[in-house]
N, C-alpha and C. Protein backbone atom coordinates (compact mmCIF):
# COMPACT_ATOMS: atom_id res chain seq x y z
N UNK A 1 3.38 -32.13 -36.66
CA UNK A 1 3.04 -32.90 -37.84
C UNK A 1 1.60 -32.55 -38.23
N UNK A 2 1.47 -32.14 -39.23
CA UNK A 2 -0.08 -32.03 -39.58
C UNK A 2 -0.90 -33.17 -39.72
N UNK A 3 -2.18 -33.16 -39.14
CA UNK A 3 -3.13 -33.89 -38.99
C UNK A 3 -3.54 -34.95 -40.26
N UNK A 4 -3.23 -34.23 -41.45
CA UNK A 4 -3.51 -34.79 -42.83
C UNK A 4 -2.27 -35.77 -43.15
N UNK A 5 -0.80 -35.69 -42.96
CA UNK A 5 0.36 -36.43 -42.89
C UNK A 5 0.37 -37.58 -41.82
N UNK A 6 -0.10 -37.36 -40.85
CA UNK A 6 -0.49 -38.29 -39.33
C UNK A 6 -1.13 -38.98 -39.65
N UNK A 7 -2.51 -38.93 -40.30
CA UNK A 7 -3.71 -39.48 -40.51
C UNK A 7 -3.25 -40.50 -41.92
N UNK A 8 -2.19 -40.14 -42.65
CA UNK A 8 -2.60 -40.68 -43.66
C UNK A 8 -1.13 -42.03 -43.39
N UNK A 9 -0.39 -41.36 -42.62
CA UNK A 9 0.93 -42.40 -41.87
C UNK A 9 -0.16 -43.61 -40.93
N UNK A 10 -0.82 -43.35 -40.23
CA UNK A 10 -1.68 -44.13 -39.81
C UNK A 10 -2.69 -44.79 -40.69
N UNK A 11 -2.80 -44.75 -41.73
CA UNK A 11 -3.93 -45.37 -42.67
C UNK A 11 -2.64 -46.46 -43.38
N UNK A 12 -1.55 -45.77 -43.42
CA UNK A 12 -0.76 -46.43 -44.40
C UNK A 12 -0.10 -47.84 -43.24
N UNK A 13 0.08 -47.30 -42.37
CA UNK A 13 0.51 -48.17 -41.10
C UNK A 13 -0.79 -49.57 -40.98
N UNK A 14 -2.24 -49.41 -41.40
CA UNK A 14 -3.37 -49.88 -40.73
C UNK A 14 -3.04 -50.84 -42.26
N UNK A 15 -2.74 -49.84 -43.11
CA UNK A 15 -2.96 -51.36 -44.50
C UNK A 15 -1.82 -52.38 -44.47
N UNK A 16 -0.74 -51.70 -43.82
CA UNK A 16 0.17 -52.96 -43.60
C UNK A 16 0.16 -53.97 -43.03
N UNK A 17 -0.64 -53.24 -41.85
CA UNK A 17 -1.12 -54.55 -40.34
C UNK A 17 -2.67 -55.38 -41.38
N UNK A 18 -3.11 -55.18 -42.57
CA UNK A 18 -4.05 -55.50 -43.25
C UNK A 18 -3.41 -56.84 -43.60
N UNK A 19 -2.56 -56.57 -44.41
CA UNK A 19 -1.47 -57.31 -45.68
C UNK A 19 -0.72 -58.55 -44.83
N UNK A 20 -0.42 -58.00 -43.52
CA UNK A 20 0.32 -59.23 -42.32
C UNK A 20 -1.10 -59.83 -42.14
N UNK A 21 -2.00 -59.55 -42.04
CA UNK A 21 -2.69 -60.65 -41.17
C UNK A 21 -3.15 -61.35 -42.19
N UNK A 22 -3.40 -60.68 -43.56
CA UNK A 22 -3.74 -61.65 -44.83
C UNK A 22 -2.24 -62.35 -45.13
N UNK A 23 -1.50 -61.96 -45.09
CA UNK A 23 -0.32 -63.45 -44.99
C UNK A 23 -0.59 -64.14 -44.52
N UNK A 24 -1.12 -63.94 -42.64
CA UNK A 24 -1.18 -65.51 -41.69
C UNK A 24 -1.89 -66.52 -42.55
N UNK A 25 -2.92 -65.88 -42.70
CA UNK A 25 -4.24 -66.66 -43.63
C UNK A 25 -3.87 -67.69 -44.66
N UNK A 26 -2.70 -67.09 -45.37
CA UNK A 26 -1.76 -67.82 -46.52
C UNK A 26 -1.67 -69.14 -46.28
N UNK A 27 -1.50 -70.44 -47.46
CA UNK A 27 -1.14 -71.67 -47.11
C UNK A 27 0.18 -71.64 -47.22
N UNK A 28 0.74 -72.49 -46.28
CA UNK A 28 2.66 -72.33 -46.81
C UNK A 28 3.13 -73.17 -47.62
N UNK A 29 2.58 -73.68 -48.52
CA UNK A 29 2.80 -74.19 -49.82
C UNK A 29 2.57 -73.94 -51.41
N UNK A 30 3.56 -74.15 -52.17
CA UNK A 30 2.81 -73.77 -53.21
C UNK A 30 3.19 -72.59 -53.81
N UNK A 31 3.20 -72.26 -54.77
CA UNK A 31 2.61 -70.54 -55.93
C UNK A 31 1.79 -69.65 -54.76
N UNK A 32 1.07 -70.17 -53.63
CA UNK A 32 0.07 -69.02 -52.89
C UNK A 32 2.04 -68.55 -51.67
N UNK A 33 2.18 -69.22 -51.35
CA UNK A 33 3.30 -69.12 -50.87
C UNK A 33 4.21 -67.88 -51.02
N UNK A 34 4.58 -67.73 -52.30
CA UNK A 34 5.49 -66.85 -53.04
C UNK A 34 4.36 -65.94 -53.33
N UNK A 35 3.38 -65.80 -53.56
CA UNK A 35 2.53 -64.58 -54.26
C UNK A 35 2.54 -64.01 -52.64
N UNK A 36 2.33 -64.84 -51.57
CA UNK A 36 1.77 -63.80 -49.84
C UNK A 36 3.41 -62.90 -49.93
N UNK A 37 4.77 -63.74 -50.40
CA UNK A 37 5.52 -62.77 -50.11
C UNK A 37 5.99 -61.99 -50.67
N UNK A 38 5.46 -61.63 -51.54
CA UNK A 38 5.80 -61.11 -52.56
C UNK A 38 4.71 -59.83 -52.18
N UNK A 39 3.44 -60.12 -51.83
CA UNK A 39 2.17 -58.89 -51.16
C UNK A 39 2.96 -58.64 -49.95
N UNK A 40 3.49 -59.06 -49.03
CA UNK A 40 3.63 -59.13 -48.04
C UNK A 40 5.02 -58.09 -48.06
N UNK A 41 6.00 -58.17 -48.67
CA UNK A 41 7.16 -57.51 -48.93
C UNK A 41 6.61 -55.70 -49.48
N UNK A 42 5.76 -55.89 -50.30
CA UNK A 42 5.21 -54.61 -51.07
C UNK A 42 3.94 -54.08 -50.36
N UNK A 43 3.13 -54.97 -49.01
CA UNK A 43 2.10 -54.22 -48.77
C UNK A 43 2.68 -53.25 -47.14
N UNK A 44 3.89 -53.47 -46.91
CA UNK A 44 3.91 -53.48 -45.83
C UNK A 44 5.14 -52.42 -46.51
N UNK A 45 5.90 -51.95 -47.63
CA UNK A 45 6.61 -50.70 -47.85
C UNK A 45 6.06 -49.75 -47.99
N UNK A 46 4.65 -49.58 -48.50
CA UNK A 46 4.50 -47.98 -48.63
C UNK A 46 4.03 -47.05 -47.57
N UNK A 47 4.08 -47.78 -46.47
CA UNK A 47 3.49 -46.83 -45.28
C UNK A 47 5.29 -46.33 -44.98
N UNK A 48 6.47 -47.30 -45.02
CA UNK A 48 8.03 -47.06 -44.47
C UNK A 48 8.27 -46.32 -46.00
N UNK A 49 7.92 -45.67 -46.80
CA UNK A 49 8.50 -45.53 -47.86
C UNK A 49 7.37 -44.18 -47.57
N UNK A 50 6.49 -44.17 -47.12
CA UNK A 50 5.61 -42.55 -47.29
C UNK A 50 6.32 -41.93 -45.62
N UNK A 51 6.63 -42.78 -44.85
CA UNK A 51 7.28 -41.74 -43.99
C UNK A 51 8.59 -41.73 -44.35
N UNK A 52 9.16 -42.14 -44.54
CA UNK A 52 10.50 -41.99 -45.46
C UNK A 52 10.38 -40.29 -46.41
N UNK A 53 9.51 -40.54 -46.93
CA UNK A 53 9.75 -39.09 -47.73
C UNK A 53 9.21 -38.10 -47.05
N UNK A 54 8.60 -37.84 -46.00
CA UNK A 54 8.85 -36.51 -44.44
C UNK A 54 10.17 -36.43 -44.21
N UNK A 55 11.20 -37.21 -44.59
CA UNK A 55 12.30 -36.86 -43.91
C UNK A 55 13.14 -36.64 -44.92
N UNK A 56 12.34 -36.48 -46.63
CA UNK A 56 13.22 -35.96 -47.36
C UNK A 56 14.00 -34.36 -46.95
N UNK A 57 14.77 -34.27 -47.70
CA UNK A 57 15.70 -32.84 -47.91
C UNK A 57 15.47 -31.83 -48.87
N UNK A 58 14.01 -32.30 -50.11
CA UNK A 58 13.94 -31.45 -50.68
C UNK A 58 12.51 -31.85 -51.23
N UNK A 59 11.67 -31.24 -52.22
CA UNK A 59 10.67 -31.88 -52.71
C UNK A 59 11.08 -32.90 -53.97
N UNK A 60 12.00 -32.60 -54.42
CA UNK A 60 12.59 -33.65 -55.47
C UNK A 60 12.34 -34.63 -54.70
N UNK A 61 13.35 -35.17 -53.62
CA UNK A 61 13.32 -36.30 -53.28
C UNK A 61 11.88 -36.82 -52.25
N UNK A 62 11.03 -35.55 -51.66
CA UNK A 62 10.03 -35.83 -51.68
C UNK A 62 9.17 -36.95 -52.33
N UNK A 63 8.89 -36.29 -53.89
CA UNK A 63 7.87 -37.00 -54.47
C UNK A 63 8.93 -38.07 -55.15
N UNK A 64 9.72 -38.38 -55.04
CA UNK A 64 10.69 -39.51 -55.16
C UNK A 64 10.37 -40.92 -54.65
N UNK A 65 10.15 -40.49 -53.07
CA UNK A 65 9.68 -41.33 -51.79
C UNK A 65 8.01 -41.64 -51.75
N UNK A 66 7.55 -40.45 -52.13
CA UNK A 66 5.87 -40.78 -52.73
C UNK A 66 5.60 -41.68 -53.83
N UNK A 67 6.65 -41.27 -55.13
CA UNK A 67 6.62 -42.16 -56.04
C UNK A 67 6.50 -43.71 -55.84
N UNK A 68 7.66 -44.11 -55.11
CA UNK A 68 8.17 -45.35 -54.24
C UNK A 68 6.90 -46.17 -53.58
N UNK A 69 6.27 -44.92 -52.54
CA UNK A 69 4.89 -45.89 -51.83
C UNK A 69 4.60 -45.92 -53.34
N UNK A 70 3.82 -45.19 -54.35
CA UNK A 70 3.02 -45.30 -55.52
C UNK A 70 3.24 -46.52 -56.06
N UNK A 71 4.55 -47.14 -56.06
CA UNK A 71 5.09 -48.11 -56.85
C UNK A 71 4.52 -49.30 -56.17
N UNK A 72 4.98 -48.90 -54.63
CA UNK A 72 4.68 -50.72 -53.84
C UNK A 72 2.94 -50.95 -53.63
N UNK A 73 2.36 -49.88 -54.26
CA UNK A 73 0.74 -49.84 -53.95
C UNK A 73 0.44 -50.67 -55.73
N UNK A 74 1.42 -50.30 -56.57
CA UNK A 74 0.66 -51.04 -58.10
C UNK A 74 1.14 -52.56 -57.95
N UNK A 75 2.47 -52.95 -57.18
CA UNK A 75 2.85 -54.15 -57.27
C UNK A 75 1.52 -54.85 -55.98
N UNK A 76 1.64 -54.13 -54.85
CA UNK A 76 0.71 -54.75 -54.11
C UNK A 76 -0.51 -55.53 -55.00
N UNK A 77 -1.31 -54.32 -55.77
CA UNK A 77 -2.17 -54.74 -56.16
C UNK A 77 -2.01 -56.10 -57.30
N UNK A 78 -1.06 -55.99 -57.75
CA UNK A 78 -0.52 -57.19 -58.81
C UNK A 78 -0.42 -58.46 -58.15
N UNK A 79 -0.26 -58.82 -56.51
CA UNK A 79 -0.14 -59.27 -55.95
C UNK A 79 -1.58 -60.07 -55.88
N UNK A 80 -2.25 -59.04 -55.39
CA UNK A 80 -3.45 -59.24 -55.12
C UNK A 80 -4.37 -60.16 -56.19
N UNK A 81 -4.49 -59.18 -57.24
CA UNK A 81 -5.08 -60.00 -58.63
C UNK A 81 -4.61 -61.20 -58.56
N UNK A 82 -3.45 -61.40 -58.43
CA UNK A 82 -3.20 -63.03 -58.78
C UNK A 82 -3.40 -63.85 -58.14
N UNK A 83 -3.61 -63.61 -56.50
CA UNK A 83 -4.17 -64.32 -55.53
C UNK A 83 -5.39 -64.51 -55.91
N UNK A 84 -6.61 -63.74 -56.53
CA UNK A 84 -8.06 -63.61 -56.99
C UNK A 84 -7.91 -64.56 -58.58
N UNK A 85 -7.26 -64.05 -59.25
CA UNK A 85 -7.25 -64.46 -60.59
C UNK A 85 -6.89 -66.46 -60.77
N UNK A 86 -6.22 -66.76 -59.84
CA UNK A 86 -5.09 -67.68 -60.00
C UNK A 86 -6.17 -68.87 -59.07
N UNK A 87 -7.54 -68.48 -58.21
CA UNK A 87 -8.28 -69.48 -57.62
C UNK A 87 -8.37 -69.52 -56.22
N UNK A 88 -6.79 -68.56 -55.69
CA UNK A 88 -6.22 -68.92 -54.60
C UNK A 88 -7.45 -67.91 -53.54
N UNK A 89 -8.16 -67.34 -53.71
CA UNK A 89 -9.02 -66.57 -52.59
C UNK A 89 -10.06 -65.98 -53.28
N UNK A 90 -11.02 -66.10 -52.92
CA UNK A 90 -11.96 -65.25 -53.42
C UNK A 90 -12.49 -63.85 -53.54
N UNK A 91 -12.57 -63.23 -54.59
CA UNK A 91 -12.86 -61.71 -55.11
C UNK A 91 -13.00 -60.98 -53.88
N UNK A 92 -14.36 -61.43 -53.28
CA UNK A 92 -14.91 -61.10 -52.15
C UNK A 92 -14.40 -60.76 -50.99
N UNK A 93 -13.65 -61.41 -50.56
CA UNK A 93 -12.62 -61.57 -49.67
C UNK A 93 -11.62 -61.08 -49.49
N UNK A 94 -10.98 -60.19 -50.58
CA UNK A 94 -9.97 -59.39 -50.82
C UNK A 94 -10.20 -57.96 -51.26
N UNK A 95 -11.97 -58.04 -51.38
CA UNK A 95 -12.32 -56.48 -52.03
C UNK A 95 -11.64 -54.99 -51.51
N UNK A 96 -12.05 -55.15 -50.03
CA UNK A 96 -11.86 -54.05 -49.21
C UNK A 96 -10.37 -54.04 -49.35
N UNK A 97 -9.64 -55.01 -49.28
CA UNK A 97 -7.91 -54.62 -49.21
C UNK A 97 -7.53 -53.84 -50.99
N UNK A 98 -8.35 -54.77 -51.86
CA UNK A 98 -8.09 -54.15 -53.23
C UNK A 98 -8.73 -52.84 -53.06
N UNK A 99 -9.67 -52.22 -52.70
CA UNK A 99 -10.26 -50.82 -52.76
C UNK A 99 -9.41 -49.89 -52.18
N UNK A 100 -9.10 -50.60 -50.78
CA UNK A 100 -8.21 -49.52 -50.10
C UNK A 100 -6.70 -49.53 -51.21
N UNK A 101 -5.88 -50.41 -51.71
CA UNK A 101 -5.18 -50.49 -52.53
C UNK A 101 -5.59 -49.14 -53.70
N UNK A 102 -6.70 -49.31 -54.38
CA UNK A 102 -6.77 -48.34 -55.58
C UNK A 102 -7.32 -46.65 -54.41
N UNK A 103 -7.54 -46.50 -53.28
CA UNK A 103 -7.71 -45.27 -52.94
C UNK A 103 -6.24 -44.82 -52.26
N UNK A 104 -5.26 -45.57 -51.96
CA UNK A 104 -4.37 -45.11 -51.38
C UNK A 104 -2.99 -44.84 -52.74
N UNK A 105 -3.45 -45.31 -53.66
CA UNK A 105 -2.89 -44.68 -55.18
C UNK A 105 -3.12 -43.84 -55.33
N UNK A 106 -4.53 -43.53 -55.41
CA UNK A 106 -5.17 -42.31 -56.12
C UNK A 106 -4.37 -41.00 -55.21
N UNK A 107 -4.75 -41.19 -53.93
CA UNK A 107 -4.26 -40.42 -52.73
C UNK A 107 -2.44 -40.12 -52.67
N UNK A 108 -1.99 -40.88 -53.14
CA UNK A 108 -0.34 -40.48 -53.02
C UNK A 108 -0.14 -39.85 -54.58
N UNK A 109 -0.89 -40.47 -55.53
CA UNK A 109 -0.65 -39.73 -56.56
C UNK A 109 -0.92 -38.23 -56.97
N UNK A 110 -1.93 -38.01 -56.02
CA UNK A 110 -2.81 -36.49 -56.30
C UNK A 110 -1.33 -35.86 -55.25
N UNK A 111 -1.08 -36.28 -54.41
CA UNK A 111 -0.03 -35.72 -53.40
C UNK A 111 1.33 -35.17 -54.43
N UNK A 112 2.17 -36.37 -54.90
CA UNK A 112 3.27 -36.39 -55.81
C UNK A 112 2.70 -35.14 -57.01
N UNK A 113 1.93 -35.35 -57.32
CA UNK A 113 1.47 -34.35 -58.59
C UNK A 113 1.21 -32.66 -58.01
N UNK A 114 0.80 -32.55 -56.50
CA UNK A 114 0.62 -31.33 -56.23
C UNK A 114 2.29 -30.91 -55.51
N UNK A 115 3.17 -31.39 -55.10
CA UNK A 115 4.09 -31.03 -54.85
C UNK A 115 4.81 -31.28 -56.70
N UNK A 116 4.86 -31.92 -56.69
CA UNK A 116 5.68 -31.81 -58.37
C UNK A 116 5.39 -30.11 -59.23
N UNK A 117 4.20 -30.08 -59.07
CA UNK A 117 3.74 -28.49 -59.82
C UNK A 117 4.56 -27.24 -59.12
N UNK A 118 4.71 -27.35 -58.06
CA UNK A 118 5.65 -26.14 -57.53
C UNK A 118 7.06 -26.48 -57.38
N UNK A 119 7.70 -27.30 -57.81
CA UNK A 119 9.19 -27.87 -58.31
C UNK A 119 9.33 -26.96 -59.86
């Protein structure tokens, strides 16, 4: 496995174990309730959805499976905002998970786009 696929399965693995422990934190009542599972459902697919597409069969379905993390990284973040936006946690407090959120986009997207060009 190359070091760059390993490294980045392990980053994607580290934001999930991020997203679970910001659930515990969650109150179990309420609109905050449904928004943790709703992060919680989408922060914890794109690391099973980026190794998922190593075991595609072709690059089609490759950047298919890249697409997929891409997807559960914009809902994550939708997640997020509304936890910030809505009162329920403060900006501050969620920065580093929102940053890593907008670098692990940027990062699957530059990926999907450089395998897409030789399709």
């Amino acid at each position: 496995m190359s070091d760059e696929r390993n490294d980045l399965q392990k980053r994607t693995k580290r934001f999930a174990l991020r997203v679970i422990k910001l659930d515990e934190t969650l109150p179990r009542s309420g609109f905050v309730r449904v928004l943790g599972h709703q992060l919680l459902r989408s922060g914890t697919s794109v690391g099973a959805n980026f190794r998922e597409a190593h075991r595609s069969r072709s690059n089609a379905e490759f950047v298919s499976k890249v697409g997929d993390s891409s997807k559960e990284l914009e809902e994550t973040a939708y997640w997020l905002e509304l936890l910030i936006e809505s009162g329920a946690f403060a900006e501050q407090k969620l920065a580093a998970l929102c940053d890593e959120t907008s670098q692990l986009t940027t990062i699957l997207t530059a990926i999907a786009k450089k395998v897409r060009s030789r399709l």
